[in-house]
C-alpha atoms as a PDB file:
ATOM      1  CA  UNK A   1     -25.366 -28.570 -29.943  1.00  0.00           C
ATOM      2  CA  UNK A   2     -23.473 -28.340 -26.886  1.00  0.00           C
ATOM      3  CA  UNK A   3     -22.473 -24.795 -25.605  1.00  0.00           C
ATOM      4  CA  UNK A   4     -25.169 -23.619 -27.746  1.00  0.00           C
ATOM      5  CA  UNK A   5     -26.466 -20.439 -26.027  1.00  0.00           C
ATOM      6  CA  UNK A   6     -30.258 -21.148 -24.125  1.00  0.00           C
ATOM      7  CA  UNK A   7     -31.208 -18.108 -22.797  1.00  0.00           C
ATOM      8  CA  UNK A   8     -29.639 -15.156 -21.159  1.00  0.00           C
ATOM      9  CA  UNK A   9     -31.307 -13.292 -18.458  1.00  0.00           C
ATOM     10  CA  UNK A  10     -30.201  -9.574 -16.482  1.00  0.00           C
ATOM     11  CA  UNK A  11     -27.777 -11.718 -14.505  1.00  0.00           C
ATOM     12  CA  UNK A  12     -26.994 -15.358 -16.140  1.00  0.00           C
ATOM     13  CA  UNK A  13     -26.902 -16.891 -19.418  1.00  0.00           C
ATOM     14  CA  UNK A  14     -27.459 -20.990 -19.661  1.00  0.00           C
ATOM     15  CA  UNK A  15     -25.658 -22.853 -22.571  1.00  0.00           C
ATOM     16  CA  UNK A  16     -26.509 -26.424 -23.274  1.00  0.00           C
ATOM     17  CA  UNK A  17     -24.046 -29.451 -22.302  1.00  0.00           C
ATOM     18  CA  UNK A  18     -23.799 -32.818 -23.903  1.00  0.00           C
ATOM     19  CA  UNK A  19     -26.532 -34.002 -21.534  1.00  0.00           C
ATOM     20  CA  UNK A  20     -30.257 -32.697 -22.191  1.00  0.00           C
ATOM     21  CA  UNK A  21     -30.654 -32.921 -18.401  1.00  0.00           C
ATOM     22  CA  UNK A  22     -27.411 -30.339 -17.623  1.00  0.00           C
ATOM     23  CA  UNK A  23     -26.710 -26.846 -18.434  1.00  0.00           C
ATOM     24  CA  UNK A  24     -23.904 -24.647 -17.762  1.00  0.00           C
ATOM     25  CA  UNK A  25     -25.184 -21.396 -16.082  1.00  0.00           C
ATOM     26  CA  UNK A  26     -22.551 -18.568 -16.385  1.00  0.00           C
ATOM     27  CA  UNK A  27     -22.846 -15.519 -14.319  1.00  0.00           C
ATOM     28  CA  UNK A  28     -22.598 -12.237 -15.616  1.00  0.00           C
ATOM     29  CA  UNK A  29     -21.652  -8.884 -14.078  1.00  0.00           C
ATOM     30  CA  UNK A  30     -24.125  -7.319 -15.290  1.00  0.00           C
ATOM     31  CA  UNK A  31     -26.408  -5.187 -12.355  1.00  0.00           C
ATOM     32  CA  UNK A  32     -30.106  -4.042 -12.904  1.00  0.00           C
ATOM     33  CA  UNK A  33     -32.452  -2.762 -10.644  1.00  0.00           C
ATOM     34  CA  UNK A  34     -36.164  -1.599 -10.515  1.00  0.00           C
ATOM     35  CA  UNK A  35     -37.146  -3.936 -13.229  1.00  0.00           C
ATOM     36  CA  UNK A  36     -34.059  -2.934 -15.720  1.00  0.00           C
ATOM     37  CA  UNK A  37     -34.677   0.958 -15.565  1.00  0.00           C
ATOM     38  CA  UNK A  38     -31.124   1.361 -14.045  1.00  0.00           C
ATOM     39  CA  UNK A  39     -28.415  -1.210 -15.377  1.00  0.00           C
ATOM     40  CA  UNK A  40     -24.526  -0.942 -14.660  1.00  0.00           C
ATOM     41  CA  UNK A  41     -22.050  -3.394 -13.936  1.00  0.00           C
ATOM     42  CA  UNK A  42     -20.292  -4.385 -11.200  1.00  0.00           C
ATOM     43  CA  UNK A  43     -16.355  -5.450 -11.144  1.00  0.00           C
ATOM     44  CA  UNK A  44     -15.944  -9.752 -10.699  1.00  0.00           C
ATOM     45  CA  UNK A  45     -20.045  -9.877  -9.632  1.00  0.00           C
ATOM     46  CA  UNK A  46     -20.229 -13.015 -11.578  1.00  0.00           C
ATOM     47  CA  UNK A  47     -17.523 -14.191  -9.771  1.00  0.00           C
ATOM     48  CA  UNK A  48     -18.351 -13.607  -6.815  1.00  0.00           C
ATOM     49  CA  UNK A  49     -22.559 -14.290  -7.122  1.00  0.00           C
ATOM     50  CA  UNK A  50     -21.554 -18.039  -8.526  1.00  0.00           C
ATOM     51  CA  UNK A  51     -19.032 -18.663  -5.559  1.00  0.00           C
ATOM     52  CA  UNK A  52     -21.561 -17.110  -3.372  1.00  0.00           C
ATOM     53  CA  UNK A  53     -24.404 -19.130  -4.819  1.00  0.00           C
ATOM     54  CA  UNK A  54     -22.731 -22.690  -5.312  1.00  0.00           C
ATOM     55  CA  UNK A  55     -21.523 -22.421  -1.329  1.00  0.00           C
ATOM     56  CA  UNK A  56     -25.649 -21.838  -0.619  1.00  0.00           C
ATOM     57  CA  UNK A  57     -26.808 -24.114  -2.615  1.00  0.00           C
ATOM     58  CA  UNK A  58     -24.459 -27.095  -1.038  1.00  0.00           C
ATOM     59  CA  UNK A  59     -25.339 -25.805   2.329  1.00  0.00           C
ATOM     60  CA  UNK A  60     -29.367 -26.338   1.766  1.00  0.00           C
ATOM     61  CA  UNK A  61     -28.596 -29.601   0.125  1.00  0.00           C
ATOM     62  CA  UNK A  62     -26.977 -30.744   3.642  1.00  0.00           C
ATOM     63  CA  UNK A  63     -30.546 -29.411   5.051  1.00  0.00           C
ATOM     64  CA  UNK A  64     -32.731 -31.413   2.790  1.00  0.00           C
ATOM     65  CA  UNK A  65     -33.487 -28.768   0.341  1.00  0.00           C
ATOM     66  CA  UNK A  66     -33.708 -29.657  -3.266  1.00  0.00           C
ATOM     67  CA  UNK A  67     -31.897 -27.892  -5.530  1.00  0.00           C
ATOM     68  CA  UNK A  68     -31.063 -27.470  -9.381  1.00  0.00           C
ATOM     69  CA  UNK A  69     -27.152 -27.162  -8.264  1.00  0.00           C
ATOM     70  CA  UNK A  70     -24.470 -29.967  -9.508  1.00  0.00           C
ATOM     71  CA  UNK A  71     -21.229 -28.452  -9.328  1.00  0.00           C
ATOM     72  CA  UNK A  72     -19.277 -25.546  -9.832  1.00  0.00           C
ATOM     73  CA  UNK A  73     -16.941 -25.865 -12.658  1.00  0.00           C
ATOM     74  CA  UNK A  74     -15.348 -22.729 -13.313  1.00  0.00           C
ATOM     75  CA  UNK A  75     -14.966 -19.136 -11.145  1.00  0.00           C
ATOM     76  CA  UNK A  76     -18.067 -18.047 -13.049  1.00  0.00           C
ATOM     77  CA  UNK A  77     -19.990 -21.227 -14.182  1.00  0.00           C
ATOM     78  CA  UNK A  78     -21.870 -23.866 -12.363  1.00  0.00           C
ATOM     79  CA  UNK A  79     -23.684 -27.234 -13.837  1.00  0.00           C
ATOM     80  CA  UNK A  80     -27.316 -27.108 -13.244  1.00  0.00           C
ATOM     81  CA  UNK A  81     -30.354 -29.787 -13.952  1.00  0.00           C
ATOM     82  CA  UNK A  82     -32.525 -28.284 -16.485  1.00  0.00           C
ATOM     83  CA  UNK A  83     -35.685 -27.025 -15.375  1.00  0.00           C
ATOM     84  CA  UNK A  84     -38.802 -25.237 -16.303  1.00  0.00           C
ATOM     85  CA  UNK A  85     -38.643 -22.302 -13.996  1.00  0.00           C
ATOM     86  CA  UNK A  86     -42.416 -21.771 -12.774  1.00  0.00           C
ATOM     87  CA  UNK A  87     -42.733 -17.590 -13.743  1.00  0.00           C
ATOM     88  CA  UNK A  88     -43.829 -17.026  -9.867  1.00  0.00           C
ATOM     89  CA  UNK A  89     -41.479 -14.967  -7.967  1.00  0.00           C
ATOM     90  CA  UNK A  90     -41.503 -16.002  -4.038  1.00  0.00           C
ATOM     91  CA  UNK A  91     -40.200 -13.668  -1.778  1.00  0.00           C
ATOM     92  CA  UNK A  92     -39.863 -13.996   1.919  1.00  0.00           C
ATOM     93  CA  UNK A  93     -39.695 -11.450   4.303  1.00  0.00           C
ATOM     94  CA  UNK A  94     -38.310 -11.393   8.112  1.00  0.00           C
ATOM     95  CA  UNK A  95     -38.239  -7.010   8.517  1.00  0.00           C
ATOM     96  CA  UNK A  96     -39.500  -4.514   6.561  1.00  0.00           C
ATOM     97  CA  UNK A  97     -37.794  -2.862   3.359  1.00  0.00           C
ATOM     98  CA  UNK A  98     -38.077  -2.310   0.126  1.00  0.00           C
ATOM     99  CA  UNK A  99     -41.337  -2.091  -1.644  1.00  0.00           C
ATOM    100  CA  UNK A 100     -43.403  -3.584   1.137  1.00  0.00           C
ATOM    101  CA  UNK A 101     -42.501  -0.372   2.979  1.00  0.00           C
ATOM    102  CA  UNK A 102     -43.992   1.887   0.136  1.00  0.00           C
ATOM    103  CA  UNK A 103     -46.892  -0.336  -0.230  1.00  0.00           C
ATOM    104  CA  UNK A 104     -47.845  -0.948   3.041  1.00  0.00           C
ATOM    105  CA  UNK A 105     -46.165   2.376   4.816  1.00  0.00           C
ATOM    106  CA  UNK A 106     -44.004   0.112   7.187  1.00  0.00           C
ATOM    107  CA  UNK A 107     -41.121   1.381   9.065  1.00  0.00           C
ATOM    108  CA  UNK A 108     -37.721   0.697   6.544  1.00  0.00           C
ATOM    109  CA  UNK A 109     -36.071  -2.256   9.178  1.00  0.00           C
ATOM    110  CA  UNK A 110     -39.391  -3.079  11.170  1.00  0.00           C
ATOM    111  CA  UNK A 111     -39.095  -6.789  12.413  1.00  0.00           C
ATOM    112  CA  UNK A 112     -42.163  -8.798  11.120  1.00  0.00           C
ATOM    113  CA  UNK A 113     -43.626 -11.011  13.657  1.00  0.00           C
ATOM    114  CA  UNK A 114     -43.486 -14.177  11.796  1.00  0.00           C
ATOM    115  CA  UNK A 115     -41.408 -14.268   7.885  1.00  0.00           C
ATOM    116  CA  UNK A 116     -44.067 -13.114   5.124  1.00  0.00           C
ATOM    117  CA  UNK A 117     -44.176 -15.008   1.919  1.00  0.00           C
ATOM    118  CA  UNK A 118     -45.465 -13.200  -1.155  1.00  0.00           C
ATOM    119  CA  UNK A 119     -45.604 -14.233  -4.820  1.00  0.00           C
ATOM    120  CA  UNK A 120     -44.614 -12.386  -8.088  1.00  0.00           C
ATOM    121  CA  UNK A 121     -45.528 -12.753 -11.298  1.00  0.00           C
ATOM    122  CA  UNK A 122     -42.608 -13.366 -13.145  1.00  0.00           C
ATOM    123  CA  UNK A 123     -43.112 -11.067 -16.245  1.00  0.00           C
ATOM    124  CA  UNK A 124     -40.530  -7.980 -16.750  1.00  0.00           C
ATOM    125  CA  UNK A 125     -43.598  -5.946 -19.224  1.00  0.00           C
ATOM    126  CA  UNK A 126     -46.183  -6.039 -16.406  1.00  0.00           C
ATOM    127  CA  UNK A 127     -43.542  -4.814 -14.023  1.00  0.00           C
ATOM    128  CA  UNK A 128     -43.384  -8.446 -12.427  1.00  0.00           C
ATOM    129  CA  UNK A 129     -46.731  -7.598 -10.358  1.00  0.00           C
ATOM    130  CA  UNK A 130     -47.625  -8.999  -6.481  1.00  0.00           C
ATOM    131  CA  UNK A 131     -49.577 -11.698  -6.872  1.00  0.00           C
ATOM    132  CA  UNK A 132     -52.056 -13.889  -4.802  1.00  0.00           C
ATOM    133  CA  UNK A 133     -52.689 -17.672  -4.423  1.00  0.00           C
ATOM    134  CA  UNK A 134     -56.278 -17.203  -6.703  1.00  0.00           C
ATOM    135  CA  UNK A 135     -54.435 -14.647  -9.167  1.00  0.00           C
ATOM    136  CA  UNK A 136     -51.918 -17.676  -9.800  1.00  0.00           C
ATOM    137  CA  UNK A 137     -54.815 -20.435 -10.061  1.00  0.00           C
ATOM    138  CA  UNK A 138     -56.750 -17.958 -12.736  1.00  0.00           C
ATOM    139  CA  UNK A 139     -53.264 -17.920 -14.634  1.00  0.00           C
ATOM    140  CA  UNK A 140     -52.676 -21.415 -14.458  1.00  0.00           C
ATOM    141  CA  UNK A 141     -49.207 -20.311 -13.302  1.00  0.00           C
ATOM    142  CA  UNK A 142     -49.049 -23.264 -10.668  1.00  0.00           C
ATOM    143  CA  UNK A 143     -51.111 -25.720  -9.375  1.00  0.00           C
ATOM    144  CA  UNK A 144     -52.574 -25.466  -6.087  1.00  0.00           C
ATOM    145  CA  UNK A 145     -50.336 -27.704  -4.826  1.00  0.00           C
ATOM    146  CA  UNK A 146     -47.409 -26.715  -6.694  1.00  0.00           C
ATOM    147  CA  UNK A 147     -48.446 -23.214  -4.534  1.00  0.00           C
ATOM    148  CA  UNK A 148     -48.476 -25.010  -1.360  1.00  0.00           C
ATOM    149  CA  UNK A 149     -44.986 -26.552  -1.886  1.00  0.00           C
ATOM    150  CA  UNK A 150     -43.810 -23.182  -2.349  1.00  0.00           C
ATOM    151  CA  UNK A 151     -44.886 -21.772   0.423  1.00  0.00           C
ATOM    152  CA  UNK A 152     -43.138 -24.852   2.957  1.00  0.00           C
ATOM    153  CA  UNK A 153     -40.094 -24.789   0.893  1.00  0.00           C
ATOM    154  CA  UNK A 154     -39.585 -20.694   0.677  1.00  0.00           C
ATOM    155  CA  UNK A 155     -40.324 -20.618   4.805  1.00  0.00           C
ATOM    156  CA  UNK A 156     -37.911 -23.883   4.739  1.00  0.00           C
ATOM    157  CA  UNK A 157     -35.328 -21.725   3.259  1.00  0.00           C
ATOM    158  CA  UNK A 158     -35.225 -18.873   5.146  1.00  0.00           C
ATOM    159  CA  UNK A 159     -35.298 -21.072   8.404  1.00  0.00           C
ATOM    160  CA  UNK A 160     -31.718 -22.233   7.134  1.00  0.00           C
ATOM    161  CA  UNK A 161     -30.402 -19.343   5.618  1.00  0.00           C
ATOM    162  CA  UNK A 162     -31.372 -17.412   8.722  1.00  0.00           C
ATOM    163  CA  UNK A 163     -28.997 -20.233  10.451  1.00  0.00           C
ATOM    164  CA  UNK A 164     -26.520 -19.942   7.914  1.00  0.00           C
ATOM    165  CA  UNK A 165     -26.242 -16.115   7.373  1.00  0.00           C
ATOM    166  CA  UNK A 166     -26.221 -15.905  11.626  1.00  0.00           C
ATOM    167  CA  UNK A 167     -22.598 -17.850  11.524  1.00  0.00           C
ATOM    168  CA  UNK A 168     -21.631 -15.071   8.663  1.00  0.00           C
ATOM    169  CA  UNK A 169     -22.364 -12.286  11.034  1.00  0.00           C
ATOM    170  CA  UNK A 170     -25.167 -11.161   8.327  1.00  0.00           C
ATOM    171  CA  UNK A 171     -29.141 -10.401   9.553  1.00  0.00           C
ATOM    172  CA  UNK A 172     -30.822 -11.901   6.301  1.00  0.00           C
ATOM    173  CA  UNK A 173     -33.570  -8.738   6.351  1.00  0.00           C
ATOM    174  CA  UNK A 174     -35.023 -11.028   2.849  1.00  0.00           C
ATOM    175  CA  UNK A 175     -34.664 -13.032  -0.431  1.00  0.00           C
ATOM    176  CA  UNK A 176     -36.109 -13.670  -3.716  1.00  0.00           C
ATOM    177  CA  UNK A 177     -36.341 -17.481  -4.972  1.00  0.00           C
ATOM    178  CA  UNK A 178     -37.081 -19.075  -7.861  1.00  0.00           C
ATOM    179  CA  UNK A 179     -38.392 -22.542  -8.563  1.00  0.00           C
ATOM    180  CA  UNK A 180     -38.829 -25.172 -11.216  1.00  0.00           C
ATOM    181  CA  UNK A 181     -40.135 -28.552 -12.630  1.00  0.00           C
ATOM    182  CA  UNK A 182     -37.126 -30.839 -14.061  1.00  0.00           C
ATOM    183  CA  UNK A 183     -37.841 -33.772 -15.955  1.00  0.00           C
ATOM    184  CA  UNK A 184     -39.283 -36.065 -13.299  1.00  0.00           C
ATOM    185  CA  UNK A 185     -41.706 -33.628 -12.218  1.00  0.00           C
ATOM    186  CA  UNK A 186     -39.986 -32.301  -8.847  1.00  0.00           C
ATOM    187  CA  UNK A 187     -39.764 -29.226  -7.610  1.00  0.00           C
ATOM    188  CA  UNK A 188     -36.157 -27.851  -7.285  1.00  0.00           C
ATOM    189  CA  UNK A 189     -35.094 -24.312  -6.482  1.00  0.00           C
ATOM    190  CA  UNK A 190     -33.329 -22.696  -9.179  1.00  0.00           C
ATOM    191  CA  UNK A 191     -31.936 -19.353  -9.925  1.00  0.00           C
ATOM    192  CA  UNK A 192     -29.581 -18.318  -7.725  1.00  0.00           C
ATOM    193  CA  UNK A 193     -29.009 -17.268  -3.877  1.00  0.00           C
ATOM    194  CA  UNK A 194     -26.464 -14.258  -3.581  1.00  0.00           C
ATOM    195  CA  UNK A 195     -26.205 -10.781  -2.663  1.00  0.00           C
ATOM    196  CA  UNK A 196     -28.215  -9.867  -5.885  1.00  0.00           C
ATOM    197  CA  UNK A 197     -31.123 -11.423  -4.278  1.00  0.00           C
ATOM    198  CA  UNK A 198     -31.281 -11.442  -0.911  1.00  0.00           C
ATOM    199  CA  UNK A 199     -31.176  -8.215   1.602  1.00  0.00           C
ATOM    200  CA  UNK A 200     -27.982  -8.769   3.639  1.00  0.00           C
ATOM    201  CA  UNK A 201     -27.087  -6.424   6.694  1.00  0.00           C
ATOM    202  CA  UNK A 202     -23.991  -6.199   8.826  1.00  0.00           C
ATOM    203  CA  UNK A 203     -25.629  -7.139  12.289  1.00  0.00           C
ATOM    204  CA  UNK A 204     -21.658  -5.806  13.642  1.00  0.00           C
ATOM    205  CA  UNK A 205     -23.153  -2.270  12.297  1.00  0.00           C
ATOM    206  CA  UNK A 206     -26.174  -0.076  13.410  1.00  0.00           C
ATOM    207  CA  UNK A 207     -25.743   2.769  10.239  1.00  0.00           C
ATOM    208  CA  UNK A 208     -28.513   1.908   8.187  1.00  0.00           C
ATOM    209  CA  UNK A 209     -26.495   2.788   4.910  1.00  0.00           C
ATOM    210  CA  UNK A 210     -23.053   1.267   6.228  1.00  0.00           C
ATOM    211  CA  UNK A 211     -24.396  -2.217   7.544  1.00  0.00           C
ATOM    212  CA  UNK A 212     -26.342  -2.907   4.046  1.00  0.00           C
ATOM    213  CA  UNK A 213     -24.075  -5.522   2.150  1.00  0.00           C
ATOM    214  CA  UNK A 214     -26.222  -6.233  -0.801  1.00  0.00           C
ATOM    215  CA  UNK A 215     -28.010  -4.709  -4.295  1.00  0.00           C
ATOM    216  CA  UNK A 216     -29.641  -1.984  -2.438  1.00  0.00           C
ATOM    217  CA  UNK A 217     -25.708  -0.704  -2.392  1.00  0.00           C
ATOM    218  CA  UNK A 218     -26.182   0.029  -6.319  1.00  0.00           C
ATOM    219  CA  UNK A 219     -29.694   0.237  -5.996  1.00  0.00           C
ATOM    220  CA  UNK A 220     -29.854   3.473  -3.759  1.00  0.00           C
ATOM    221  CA  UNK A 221     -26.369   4.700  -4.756  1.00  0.00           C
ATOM    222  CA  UNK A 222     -24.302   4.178  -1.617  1.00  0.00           C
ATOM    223  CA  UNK A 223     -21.255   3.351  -3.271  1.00  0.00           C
ATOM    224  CA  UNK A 224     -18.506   0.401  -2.669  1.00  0.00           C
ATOM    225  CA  UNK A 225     -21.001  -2.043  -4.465  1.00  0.00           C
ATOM    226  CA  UNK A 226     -18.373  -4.414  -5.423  1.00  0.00           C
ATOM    227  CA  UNK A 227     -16.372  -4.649  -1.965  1.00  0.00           C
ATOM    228  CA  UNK A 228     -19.521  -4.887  -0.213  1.00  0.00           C
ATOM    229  CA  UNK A 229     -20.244  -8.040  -2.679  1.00  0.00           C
ATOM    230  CA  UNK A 230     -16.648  -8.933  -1.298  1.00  0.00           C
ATOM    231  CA  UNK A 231     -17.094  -8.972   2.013  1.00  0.00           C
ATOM    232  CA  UNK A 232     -20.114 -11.149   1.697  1.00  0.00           C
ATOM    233  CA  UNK A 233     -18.354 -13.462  -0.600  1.00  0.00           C
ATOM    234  CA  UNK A 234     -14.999 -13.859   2.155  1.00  0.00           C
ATOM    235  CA  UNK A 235     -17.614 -14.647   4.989  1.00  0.00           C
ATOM    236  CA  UNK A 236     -20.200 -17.192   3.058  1.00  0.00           C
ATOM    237  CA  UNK A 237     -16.984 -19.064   1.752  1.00  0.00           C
ATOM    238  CA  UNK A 238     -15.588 -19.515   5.623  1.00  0.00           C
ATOM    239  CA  UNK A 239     -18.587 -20.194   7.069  1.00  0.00           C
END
């Protein structure tokens, strides 16, 4: 049945549409952090994540990215292509923070030499566990070349976004993606590209609290979660 609800995740749920090939994606504004220990909400997230997202998702479509995206149809619902979201996290790092700093004992803010891509395992009981290319072939999570294609498209990504964020006065410090198969058998990035996933920093501002504009805002507790969301929002959207 159409509008019949999929599956709802920490930040989205999909409904079904009339086509077997569409869904509707609604955000939520719902916020969760270290895997769902701390949850909250945050005022017109979905809002602004979707607005954020859809504006993203065009932009890499102009660069030759691939994407699950069709349209926005509402302030908090876009069309997607249905896929079959590969449970790999891929995460690409240009400087230091978060949990690489903790595992590795790097400087919060160090600048990486070249961007680091690592993989996930998509799997909230284990804790969604770093993974490496043999961990995912003894899973069967991907194929080998499936892993390869991830790789070039995640470092494709964050060449563009870099590009993109640059014009929005924003440092993109990292980003989560996530990736799946649609009916034809291509790979398509999915999920969503917003403030909830990515690391954004004022590059206007050297405070290392002030000049963070993204989850780590309700993540560490430093307040003005939602304007911060905002201002991200007003500068993607003109850029």
């Amino acid at each position: 049945m159409s509008g019949t609800k999929l599956y709802e995740g920490k930040a989205k749920i999909l409904f079904t549409t009339d086509d077997p090939q569409i869904l509707r994606s609604q955000y939520k504004d719902d916020a969760t952090a270290f895997n769902a220990l701390k949850k909250g909400t945050i005022a017109h997230k979905g809002e602004m994540n979707c607005a954020i997202a859809s504006r993203i998702f065009q932009y890499l479509e102009s660069q030759g990215i691939a994407t699950h995206f069709i349209q926005q149809i509402s302030p908090h619902e876009m069309e997607v292509i249905a896929v079959k979201i590969l449970p790999i996290e891929v995460v690409v790092r240009n400087i230091a923070a978060g949990s690489i700093c903790k595992r590795l004992g790097l400087e919060q803010g160090q600048l990486l030499k070249q961007p680091l891509v690592e993989f996930f395992y998509k799997n909230d009981e284990l804790g969604d566990p770093l993974i490496t290319d043999a961990h995912i072939e003894m899973l069967e999570l991907a194929t080998p070349e499936q892993v390869t294609q991830l790789k070039q498209i995640a470092l494709s990504i964050n060449q563009h976004l870099q590009e993109f964020f640059k014009r929005c006065d924003l440092i993109l410090v990292d980003f989560k993606v996530e990736m799946g198969i649609d009916h034809q058998g291509k790979l398509l990035l999915a999920d969503e590209i917003s403030p909830d996933t990515c690391r954004l920093w004022d590059q206007n501002i050297a405070d290392p609290s002030d000049r963070i504009l993204d989850k780590d805002r309700f993540r560490q507790d430093l307040g003005n979660v939602a304007e911060a969301y905002q201002e991200v929002a007003k500068r993607v959207l003109q850029a």
